[in-house]
Protein backbone atom coordinates (compact mmCIF):
# COMPACT_ATOMS: atom_id res chain seq x y z
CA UNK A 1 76.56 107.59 98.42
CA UNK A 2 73.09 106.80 98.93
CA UNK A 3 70.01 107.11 96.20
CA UNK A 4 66.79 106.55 95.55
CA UNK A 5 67.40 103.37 93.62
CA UNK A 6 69.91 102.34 96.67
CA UNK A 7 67.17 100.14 98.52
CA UNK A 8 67.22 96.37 97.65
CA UNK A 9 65.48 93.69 98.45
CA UNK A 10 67.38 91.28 101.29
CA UNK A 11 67.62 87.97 99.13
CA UNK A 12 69.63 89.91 96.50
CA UNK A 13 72.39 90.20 99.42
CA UNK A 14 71.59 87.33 101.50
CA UNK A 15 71.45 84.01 100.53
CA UNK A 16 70.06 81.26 101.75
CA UNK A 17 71.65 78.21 103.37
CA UNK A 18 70.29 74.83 101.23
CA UNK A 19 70.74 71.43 102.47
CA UNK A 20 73.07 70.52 105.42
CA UNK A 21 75.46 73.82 104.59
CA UNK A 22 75.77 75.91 107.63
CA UNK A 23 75.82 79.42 104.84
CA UNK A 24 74.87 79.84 101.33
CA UNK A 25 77.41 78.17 99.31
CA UNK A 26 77.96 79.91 95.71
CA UNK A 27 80.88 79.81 93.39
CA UNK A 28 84.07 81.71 92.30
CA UNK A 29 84.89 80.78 88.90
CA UNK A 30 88.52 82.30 87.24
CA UNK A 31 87.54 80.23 83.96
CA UNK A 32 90.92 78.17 84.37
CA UNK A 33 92.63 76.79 80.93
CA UNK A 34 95.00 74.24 81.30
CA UNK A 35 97.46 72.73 79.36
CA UNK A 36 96.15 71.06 76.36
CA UNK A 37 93.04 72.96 75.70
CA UNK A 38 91.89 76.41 74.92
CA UNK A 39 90.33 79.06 76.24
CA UNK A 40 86.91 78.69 74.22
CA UNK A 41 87.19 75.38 76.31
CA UNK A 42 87.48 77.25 79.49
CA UNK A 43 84.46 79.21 78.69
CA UNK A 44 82.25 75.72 77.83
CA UNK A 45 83.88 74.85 80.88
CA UNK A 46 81.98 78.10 82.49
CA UNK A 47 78.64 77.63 81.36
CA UNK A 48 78.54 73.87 82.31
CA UNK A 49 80.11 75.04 85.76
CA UNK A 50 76.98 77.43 86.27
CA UNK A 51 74.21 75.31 84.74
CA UNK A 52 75.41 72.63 87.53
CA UNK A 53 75.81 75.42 90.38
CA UNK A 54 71.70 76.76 89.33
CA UNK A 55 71.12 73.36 89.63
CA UNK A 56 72.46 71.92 92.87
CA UNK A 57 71.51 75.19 94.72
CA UNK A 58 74.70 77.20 95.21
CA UNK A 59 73.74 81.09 95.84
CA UNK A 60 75.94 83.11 93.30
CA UNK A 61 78.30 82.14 90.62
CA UNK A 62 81.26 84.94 90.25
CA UNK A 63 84.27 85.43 87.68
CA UNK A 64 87.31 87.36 88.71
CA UNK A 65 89.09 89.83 86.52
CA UNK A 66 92.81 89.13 85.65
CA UNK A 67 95.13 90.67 82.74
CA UNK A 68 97.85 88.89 80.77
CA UNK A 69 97.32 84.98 82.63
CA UNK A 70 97.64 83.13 80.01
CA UNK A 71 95.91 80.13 82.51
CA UNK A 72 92.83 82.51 83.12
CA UNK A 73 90.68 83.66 80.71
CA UNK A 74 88.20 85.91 82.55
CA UNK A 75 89.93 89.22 81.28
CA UNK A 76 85.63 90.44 80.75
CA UNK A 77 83.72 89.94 83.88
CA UNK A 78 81.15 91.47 81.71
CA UNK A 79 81.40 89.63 78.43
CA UNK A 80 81.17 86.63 80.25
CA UNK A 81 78.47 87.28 82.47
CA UNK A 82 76.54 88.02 79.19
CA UNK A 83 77.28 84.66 77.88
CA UNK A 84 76.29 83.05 80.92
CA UNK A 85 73.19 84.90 81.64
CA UNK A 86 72.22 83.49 78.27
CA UNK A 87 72.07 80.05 79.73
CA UNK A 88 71.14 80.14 83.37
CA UNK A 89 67.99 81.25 84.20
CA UNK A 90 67.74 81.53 88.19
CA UNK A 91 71.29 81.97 89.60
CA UNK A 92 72.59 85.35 90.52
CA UNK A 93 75.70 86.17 88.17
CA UNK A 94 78.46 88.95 88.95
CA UNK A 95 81.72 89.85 89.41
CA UNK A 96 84.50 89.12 91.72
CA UNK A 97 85.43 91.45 91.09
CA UNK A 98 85.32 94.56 88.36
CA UNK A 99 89.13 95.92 89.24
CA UNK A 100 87.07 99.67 89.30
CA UNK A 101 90.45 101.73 88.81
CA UNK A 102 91.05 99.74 85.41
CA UNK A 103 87.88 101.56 84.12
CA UNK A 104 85.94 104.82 84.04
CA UNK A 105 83.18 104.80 86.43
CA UNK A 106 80.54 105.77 83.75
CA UNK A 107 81.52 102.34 80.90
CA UNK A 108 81.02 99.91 84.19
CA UNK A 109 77.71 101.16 85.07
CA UNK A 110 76.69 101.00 81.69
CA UNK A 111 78.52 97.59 81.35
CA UNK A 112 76.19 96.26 84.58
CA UNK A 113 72.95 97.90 83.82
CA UNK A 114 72.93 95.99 80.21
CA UNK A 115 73.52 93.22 82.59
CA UNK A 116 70.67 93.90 84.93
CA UNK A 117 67.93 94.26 81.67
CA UNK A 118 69.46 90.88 80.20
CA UNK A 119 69.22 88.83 83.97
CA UNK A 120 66.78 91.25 85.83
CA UNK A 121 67.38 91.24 89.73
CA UNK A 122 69.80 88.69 89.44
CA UNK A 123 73.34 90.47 88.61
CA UNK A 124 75.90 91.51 91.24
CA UNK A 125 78.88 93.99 91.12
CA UNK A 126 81.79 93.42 93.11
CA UNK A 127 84.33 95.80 93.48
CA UNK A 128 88.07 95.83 93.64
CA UNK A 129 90.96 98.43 93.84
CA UNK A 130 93.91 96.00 92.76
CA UNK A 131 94.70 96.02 89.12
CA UNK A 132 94.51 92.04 88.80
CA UNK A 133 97.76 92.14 86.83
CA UNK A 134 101.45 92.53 86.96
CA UNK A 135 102.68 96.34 87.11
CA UNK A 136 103.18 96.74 83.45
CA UNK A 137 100.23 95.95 82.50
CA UNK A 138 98.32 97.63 84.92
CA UNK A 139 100.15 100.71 83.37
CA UNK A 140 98.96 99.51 80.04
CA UNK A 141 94.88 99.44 81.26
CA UNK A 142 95.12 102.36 82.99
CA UNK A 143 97.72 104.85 80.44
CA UNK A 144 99.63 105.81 83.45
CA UNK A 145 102.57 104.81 85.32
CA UNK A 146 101.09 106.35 88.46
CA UNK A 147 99.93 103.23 89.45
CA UNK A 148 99.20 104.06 93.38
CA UNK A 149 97.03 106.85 92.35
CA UNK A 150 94.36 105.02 90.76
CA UNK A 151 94.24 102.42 94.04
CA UNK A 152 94.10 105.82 96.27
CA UNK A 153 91.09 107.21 94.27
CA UNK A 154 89.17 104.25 94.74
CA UNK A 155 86.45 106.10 97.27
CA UNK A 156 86.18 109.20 94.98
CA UNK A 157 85.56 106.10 92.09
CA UNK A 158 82.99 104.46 93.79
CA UNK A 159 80.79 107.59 95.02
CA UNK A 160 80.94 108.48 91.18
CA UNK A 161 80.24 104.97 89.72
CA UNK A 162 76.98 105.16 92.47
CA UNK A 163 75.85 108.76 91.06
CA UNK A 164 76.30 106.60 87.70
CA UNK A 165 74.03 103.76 88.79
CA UNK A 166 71.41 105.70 90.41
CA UNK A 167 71.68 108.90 88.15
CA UNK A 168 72.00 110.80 90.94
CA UNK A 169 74.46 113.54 90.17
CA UNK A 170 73.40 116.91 91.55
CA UNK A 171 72.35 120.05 89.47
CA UNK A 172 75.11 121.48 88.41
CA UNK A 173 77.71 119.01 88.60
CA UNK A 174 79.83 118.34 85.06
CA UNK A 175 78.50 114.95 85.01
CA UNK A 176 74.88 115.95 85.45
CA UNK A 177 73.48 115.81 82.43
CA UNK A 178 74.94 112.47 81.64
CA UNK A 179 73.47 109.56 82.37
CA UNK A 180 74.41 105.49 82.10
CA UNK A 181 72.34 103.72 79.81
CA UNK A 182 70.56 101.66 80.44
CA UNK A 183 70.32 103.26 83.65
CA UNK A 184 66.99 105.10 85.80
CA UNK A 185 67.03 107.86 83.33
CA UNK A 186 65.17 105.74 80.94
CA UNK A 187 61.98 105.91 83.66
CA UNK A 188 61.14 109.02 83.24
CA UNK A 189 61.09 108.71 79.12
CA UNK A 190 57.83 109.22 78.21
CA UNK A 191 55.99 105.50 78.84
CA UNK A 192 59.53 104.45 80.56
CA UNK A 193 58.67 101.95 83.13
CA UNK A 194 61.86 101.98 85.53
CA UNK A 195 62.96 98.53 87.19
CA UNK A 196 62.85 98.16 90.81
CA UNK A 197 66.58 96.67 90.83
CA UNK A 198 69.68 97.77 89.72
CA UNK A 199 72.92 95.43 90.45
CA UNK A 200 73.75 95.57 94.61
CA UNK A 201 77.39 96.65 95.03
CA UNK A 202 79.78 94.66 96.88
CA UNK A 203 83.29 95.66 97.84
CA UNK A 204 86.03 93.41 97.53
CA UNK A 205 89.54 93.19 99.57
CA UNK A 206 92.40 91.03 100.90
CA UNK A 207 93.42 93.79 103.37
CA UNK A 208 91.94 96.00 105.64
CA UNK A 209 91.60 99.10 103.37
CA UNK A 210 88.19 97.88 101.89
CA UNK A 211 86.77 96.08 104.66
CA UNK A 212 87.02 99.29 106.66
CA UNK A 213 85.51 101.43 103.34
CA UNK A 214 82.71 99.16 102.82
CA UNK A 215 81.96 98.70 106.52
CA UNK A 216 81.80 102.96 106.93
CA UNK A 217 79.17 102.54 103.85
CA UNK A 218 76.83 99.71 105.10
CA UNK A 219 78.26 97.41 101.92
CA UNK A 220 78.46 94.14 101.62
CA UNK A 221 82.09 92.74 102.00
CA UNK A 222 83.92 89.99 100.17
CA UNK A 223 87.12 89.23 101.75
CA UNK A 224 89.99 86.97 99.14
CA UNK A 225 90.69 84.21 101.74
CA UNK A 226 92.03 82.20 99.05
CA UNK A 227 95.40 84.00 98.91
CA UNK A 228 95.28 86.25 102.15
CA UNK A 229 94.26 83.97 104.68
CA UNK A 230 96.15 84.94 107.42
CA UNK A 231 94.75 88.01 107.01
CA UNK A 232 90.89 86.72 106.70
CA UNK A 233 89.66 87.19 111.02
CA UNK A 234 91.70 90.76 111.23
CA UNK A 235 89.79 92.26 107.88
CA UNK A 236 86.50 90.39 108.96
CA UNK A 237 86.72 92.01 112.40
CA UNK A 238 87.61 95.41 111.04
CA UNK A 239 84.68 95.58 108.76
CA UNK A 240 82.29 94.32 111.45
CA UNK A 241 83.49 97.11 113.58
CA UNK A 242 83.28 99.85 110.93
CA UNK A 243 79.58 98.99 109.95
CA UNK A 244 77.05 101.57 109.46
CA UNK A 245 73.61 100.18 108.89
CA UNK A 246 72.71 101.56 105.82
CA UNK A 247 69.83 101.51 102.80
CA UNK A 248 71.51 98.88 101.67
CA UNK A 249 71.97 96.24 104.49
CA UNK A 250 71.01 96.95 108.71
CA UNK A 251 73.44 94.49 109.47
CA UNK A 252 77.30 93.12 108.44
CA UNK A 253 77.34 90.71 105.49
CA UNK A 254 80.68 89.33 105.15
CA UNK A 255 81.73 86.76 101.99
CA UNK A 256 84.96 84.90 101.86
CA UNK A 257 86.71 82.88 98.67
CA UNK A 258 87.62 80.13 99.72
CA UNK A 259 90.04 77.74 97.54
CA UNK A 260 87.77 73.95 97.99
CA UNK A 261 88.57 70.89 96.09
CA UNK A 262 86.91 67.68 96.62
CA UNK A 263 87.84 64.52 95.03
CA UNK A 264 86.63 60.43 95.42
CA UNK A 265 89.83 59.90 97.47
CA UNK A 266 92.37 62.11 99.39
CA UNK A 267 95.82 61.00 97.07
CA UNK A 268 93.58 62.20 93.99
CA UNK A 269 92.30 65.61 95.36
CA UNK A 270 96.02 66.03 96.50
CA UNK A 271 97.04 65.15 93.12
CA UNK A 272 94.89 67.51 91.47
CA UNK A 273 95.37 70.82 93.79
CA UNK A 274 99.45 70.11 93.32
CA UNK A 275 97.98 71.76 89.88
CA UNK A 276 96.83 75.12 90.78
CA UNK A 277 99.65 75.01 93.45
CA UNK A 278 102.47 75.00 90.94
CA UNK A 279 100.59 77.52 88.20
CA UNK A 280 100.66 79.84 91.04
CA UNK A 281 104.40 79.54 91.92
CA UNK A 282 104.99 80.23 88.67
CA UNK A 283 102.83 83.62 88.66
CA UNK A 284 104.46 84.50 91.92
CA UNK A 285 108.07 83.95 90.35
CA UNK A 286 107.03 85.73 87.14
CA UNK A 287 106.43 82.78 84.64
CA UNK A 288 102.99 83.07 84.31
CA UNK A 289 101.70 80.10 81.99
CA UNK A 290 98.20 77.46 81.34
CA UNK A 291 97.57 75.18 84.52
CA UNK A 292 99.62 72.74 84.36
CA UNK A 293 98.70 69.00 84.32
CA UNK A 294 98.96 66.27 87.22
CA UNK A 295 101.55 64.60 85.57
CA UNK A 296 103.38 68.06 85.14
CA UNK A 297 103.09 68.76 88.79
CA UNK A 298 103.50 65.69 90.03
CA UNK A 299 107.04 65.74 87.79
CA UNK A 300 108.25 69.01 88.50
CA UNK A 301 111.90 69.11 90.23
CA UNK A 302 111.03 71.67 92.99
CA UNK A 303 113.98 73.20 94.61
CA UNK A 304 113.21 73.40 98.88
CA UNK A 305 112.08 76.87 98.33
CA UNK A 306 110.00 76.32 95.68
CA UNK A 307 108.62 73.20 98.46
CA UNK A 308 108.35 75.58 101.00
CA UNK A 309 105.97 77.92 98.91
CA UNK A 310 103.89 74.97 97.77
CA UNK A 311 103.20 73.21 101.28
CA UNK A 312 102.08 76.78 102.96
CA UNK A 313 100.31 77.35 99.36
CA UNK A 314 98.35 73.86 100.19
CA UNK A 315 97.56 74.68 103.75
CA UNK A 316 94.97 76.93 102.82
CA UNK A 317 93.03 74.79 99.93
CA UNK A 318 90.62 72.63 101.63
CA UNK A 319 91.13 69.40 99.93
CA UNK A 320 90.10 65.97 99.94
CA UNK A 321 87.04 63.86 100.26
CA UNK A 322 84.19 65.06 100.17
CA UNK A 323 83.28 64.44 103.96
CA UNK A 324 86.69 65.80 104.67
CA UNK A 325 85.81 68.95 102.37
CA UNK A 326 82.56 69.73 104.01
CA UNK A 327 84.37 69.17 107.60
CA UNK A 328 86.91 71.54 106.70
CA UNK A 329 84.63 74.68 105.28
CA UNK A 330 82.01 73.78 108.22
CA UNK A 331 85.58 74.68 110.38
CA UNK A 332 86.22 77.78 108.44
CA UNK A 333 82.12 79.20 108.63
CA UNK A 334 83.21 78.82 112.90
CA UNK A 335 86.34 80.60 112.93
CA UNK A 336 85.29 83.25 110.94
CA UNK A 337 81.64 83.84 111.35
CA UNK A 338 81.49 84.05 107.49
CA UNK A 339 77.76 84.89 106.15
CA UNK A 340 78.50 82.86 103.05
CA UNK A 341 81.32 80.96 101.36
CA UNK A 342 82.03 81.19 97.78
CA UNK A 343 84.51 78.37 96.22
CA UNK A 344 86.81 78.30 93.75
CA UNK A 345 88.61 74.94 92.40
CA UNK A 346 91.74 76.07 90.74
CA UNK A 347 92.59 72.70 89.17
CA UNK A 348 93.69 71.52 85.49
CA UNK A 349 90.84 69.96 83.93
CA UNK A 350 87.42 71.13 84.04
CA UNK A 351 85.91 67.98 84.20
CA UNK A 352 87.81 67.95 87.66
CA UNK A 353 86.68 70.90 88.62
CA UNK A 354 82.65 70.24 87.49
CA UNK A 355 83.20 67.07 89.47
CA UNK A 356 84.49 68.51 92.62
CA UNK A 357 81.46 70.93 92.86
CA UNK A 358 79.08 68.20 92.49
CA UNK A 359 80.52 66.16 95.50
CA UNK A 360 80.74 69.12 97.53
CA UNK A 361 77.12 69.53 96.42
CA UNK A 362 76.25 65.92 97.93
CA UNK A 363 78.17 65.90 101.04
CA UNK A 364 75.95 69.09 102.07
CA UNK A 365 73.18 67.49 100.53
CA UNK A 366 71.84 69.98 98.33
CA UNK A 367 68.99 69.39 95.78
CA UNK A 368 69.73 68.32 92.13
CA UNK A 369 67.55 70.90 90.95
C-alpha cells in the first residue's frame, strides 16, 4: 500500500505538546445542535470552535461523520472541512472519520485532494469501517442490505483508496487509466508542478480490528475512547504490537477521543454533561433527537435503568473544573501512553462548549495565539 507520494513529513503526524500539556491536545468536533437552535447555528458554532482551537494552540480540529442524528449535523466531513478551511489559516483540518465503506474509494480521494489544494499540507483523513448510523440507513448509503460485507472489505477499500491518492494503480489494472483529481496525475501535465503533500491517512477504531490493520501498515491509529473505553489499553496494546515501521511513520502513533468538559465550578460542568448524557440514551434506545437542554436533563424522570446507563455513561467524560479537567486527561495520557488526545464536549449550547475549550486551554497554559 505504499507509493511514491506515501512519504510525509513528521509534523503532519506528530504534533507538538504546547504549554503545560503532557501531548498535543487537538479537537473532535460532531457540530452538536441542541434544542432551540439550528443546524446553520451548529456550523457558526464550528468555525468559532476552530478559530479559538488555531488560536490557543490545539494540534488538529476533526468532525465525525454520522447519518440521520438529528442532534449532529456533520453528515459532510468534507463540506465542512471546506467551510472551515475557509477561515482558519494554520490548524490542520480532517476527518474523524470518513466512514470509507459509505463511499467509493475513487469520490473520497477526490473529495480530500480538493481539500489538500484549498489547505495545502494541512488536511488529514481518518478512516472508519462503521457506517455511523442505524442499520437502515446504512442500507440506504450503501444500496445494500449486506451490511457486514462492506465492514469486511474495508482492507481491499483502503489499498484501493491509496492507489487513488497516489495514482498508483499498476499497468493493466481496470482502474489504471483513471486517476483522482486533483490528484499526482496533474504533475506530469505539461508545466504541472505536483505538491509535496497529499492528506496522511489515519485509521480509526473502537475495537481491535483496526488497531491491528493499521498497526500491520505502519498507520497512524485513532482509537474512540469516548464510547469504548473499556476497550481503549487492549486496542492500544494490540496496535503497538502489530506495528510495522513504515514510509509513513518508524514508530507507533496512537490518538484517543476523549469526551472533556470543563466548567467554572464542578455542579455546572455536571449540569451541562447530564446533556450529552441523556441525548445519548436516547440514541442508544432508538429516539434519536437535538441535545437536549440542562433544564431538560436535569427534569427528565429516569427510570433506574435509564440511571444506571447514565452514571457508567458519566464515568468516562472527564468533567469539572478546569484543574480537575487537566488532572483527569494528565491521568488518562499515563494509563494509556496516548501520543495525543483529541476532545470532544458533547454539551447543549455552543457557547458552553467554546467556553469549556478555552479553560481547558488555560489550565494547560497554552498561548492565546
Amino acid at each position: 500500500m505504499s507509493g511514491d507520494n506515501d512519504q510525509q513529513q513528521p509534523d503532519e503526524i506528530r504534533g507538538t505538546a504546547r504549554g503545560g500539556a503532557p501531548v498535543p491536545l487537538s479537537v473532535l468536533d460532531l457540530v452538536t445542535v441542541g434544542t432551540g437552535s439550528s443546524a446553520t447555528d451548529a456550523v457558526r458554532t464550528a468555525v468559532d470552535l476552530a478559530r479559538i482551537a488555531e488560536r490557543r494552540g490545539f494540534h488538529r480540529y476533526w468532525v465525525a461523520e454520522h447519518h440521520s442524528m438529528p442532534g449532529v449535523a456533520s453528515s459532510s466531513p468534507a463540506v465542512l472541512l471546506a467551510h472551515l478551511a475557509a477561515h482558519t489559516d494554520r490548524i490542520r483540518l480532517g476527518s474523524g472519520g470518513v466512514m470509507l465503506p459509505n463511499h467509493a474509494p475513487l469520490v473520497i480521494a477526490e473529495q480530500f485532494g480538493t481539500l489538500e489544494a484549498m489547505a495545502p499540507g494541512r488536511v488529514d483523513l481518518g478512516l472508519g469501517r462503521a457506517p455511523g448510523t442505524d442499520g437502515a440507513t446504512a442500507a440506504a448509503l450503501r444500496r445494500t442490505e449486506r451490511l457486514h460485507e462492506g465492514a469486511d472489505e474495508f482492507p481491499q477499500q483502503l489499498a484501493e483508496l491509496t492507489r487513488f491518492l497516489d495514482d498508483t494503480f499498476p499497468d493493466g489494472h481496470p482502474y489504471a487509466r483513471i486517476h483522482a483529481v486533483p490528484g499526482p496525475v496533474q504533475a506530469t501535465s505539461p508545466g504541472g508542478v505536483q505538491s509535496a503533500h497529499r492528506p496522511p491517512l489515519w485509521l480509526l477504531g473502537s475495537s481491535g480490528f483496526s488497531a491491528r490493520l493499521a498497526g500491520s501498515l505502519g498507520l497512524p491509529f485513532a482509537f474512540a475512547h469516548h464510547f469504548s473505553a473499556a476497550n481503549t489499553v487492549p486496542a492500544l496494546d494490540l496496535y503497538r504490537a502489530s506495528f510495522r515501521p513504515s514510509e509513513v511513520l518508524a514508530e507507533p502513533y496512537a490518538l484517543i477521543g476523549v469526551a472533556a468538559l470543563a466548567a467554572e465550578d464542578e455542579r455546572e460542568a455536571r449540569r451541562q454533561v447530564m446533556t450529552g448524557a441523556l441525548s445519548m440514551l436516547r440514541l442508544r434506545t432508538g429516539t434519536p433527537g437535538l441535545v437536549p437542554s440542562p433544564e431538560e436533563a436535569a427534569g427528565h424522570p429516569y427510570t433506574s435503568h435509564e440511571r444506571a446507563f447514565v452514571d457508567s455513561w458519566l464515568a468516562n467524560i472527564v468533567h469539572g473544573t478546569p484543574d480537575a479537567v487537566r488532572e483527569g486527561l494528565d491521568d488518562l495520557v499515563e494509563r494509556t501512553g496516548a501520543d495525543e488526545l483529541m476532545l470532544t464536549a458533547n454539551a447543549h449550547g455552543g457557547a458552553t462548549r467554546l467556553r469549556s475549550y478555552e479553560l481547558i486551554a488555560d489550565a494547560y497554559g497554552l498561548p492565546r495565539d
